[in-house]
PDB file of N, CA and C in Angstrom:
ATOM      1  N   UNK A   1      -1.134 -28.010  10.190  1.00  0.00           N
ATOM      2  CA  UNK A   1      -0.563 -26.886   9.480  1.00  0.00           C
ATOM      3  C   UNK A   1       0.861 -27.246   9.070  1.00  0.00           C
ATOM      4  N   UNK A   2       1.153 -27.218   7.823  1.00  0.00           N
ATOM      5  CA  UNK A   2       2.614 -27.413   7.665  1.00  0.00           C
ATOM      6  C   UNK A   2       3.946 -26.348   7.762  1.00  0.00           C
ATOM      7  N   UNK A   3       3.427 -25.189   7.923  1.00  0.00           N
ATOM      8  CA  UNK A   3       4.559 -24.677   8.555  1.00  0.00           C
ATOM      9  C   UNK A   3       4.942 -24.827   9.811  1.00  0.00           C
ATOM     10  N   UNK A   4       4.055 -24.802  10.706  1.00  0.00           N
ATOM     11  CA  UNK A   4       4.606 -25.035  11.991  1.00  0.00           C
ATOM     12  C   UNK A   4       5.277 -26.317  12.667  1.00  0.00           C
ATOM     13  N   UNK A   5       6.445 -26.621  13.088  1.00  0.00           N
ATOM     14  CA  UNK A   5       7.532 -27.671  13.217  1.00  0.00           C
ATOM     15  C   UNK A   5       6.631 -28.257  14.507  1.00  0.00           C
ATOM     16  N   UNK A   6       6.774 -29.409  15.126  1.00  0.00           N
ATOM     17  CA  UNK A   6       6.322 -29.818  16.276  1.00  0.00           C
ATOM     18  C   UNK A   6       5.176 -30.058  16.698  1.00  0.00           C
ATOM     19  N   UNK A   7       4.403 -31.087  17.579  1.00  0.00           N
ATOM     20  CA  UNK A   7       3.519 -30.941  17.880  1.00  0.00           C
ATOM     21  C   UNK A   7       2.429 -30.477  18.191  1.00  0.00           C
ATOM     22  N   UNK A   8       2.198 -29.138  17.211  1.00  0.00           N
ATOM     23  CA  UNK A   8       1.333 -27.741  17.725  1.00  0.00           C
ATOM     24  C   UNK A   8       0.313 -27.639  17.491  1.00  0.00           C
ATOM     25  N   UNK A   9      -1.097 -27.865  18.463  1.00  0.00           N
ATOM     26  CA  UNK A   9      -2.507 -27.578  18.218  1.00  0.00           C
ATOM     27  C   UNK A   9      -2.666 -26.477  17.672  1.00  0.00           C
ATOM     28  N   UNK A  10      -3.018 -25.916  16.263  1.00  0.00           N
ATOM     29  CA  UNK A  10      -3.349 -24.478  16.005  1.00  0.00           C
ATOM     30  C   UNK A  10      -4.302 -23.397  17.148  1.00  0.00           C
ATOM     31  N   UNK A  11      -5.177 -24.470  17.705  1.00  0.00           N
ATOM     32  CA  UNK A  11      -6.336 -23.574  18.841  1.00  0.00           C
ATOM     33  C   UNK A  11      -5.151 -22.795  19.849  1.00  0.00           C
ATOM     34  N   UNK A  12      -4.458 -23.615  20.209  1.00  0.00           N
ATOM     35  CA  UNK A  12      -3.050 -23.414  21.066  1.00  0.00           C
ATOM     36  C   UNK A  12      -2.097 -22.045  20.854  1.00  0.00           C
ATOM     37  N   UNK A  13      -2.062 -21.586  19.770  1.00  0.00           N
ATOM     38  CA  UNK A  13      -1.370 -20.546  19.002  1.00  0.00           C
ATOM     39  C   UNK A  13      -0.983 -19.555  19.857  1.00  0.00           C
ATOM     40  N   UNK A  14      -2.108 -19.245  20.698  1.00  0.00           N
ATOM     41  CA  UNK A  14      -1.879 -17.718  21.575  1.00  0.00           C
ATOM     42  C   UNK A  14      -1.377 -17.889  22.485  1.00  0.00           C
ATOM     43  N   UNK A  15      -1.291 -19.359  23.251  1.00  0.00           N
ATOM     44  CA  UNK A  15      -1.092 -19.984  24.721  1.00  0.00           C
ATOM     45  C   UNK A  15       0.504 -20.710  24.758  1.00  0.00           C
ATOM     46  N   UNK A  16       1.136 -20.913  23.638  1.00  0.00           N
ATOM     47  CA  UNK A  16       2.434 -21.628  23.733  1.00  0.00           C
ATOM     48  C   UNK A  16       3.221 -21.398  22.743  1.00  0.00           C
ATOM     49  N   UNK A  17       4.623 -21.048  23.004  1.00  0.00           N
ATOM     50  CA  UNK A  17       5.708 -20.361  21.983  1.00  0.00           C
ATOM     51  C   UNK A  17       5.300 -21.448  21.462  1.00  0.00           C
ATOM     52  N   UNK A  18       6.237 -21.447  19.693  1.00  0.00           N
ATOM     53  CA  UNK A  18       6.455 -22.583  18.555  1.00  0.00           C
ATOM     54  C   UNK A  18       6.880 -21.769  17.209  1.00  0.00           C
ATOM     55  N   UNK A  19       8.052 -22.614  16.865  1.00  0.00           N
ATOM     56  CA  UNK A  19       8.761 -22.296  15.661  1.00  0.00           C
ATOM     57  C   UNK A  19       7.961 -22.419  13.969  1.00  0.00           C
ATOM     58  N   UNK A  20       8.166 -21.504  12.892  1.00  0.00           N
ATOM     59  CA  UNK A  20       7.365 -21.909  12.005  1.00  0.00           C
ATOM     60  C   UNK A  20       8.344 -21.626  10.579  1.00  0.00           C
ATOM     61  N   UNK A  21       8.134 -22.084   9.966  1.00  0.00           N
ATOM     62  CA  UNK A  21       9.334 -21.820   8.612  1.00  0.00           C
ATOM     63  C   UNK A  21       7.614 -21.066   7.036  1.00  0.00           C
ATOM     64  N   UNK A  22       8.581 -20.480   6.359  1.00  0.00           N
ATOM     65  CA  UNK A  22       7.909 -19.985   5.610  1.00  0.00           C
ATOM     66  C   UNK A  22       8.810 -19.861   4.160  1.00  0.00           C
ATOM     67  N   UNK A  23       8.205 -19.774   3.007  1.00  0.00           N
ATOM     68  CA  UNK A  23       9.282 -19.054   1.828  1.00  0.00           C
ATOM     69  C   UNK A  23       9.023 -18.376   1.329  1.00  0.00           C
ATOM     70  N   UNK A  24       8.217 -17.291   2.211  1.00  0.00           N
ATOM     71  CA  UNK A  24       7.801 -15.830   1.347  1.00  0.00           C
ATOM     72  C   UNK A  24       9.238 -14.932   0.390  1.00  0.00           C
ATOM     73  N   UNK A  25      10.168 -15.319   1.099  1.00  0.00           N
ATOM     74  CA  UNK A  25      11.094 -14.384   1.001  1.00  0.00           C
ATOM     75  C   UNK A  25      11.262 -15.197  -0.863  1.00  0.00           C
ATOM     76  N   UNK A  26      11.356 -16.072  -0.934  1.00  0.00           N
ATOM     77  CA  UNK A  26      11.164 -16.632  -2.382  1.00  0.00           C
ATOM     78  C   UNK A  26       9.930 -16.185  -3.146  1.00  0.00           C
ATOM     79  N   UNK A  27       9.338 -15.519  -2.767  1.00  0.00           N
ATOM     80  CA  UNK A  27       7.734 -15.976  -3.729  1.00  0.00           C
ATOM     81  C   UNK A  27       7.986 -14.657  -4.612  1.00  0.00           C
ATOM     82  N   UNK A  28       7.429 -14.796  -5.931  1.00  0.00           N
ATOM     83  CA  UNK A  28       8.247 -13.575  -6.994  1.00  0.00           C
ATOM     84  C   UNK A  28       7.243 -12.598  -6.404  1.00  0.00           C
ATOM     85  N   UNK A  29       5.910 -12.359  -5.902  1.00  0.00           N
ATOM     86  CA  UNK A  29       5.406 -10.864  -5.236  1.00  0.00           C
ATOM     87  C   UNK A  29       5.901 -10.493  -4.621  1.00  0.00           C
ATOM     88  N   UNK A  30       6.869 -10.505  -4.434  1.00  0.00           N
ATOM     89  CA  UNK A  30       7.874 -10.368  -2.821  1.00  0.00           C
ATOM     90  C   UNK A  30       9.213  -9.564  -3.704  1.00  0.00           C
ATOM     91  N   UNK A  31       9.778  -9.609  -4.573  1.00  0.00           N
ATOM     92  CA  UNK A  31      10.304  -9.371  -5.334  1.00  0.00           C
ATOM     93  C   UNK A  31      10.482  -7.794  -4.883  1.00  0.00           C
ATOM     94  N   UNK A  32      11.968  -6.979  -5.539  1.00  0.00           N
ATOM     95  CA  UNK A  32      11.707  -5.708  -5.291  1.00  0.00           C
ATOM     96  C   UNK A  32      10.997  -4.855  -6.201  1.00  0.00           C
ATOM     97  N   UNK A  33      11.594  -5.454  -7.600  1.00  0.00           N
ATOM     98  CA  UNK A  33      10.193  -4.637  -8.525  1.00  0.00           C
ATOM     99  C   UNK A  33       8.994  -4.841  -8.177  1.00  0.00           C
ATOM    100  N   UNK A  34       8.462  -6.197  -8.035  1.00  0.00           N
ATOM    101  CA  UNK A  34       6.958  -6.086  -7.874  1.00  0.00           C
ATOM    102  C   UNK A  34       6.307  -5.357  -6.723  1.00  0.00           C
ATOM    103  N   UNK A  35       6.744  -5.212  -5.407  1.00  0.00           N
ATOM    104  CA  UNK A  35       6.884  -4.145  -4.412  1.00  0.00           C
ATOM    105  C   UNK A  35       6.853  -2.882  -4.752  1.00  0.00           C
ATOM    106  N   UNK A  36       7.773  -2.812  -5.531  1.00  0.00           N
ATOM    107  CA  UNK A  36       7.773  -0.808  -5.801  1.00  0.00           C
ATOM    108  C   UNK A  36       6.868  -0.967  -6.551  1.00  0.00           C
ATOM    109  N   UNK A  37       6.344  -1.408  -7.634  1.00  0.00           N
ATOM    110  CA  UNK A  37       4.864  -1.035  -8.964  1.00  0.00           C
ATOM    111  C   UNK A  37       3.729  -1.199  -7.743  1.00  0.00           C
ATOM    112  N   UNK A  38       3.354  -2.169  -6.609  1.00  0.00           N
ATOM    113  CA  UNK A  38       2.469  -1.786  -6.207  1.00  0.00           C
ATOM    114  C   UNK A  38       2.449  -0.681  -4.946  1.00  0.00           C
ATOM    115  N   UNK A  39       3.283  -0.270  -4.348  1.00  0.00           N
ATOM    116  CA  UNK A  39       4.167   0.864  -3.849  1.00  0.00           C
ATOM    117  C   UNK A  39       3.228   1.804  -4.406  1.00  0.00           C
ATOM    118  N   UNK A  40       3.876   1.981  -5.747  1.00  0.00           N
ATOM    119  CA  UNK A  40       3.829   3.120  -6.463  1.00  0.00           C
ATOM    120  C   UNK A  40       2.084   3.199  -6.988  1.00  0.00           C
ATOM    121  N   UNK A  41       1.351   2.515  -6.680  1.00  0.00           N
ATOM    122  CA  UNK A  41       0.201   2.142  -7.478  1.00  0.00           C
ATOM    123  C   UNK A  41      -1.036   2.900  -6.096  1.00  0.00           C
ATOM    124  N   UNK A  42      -0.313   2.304  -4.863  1.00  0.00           N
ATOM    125  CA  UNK A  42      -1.587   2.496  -3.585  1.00  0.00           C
ATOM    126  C   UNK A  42      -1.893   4.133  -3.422  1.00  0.00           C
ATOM    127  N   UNK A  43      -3.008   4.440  -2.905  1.00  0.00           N
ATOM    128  CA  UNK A  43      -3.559   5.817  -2.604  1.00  0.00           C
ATOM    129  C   UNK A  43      -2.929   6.411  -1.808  1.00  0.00           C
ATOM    130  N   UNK A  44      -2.598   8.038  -2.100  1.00  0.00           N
ATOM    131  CA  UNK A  44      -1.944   8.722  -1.327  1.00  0.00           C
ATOM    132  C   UNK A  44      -2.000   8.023   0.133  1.00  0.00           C
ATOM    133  N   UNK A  45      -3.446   7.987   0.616  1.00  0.00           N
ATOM    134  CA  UNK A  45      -3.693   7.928   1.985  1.00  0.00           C
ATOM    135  C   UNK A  45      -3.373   7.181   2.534  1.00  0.00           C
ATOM    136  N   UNK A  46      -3.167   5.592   1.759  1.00  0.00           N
ATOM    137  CA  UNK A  46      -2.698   4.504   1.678  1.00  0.00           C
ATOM    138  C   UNK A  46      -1.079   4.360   1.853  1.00  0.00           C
ATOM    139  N   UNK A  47      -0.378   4.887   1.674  1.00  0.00           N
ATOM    140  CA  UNK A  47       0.838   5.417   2.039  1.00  0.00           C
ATOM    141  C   UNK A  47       1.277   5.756   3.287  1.00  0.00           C
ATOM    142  N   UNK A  48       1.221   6.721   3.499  1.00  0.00           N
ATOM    143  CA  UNK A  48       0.760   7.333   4.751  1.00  0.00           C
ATOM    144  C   UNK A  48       0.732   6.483   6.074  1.00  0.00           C
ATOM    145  N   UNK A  49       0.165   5.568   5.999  1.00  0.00           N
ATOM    146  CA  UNK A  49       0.380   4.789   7.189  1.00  0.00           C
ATOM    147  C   UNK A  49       1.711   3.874   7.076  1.00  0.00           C
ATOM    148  N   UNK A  50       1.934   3.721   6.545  1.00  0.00           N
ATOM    149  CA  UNK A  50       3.322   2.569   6.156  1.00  0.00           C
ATOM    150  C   UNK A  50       4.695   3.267   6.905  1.00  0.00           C
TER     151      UNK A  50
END
């Protein structure tokens, strides 16, 4: 897996801390407009839990 730094068996996941890097915070769905249009798009009910 390439996010995760270090020697880390994925089966292992639940059984031993380990650091992981990601760049969601970059990815344009992530964005604040694109957030609020689908925000604004989900079912009342769908809301609601958030």
């Amino acid at each position: 897996m390439k996010c995760l730094k270090g020697a880390i068996d994925p089966k292992n996941l639940d059984q031993q801390s380990f650091e992981f890097t990601h760049n969601l915070a970059d990815h344009p769905a992530l964005t604040f407009d694109n957030l609020s249009e689908v925000i604004t798009s989900l079912p009342e009910e769908k809301e609601k839990r958030f």
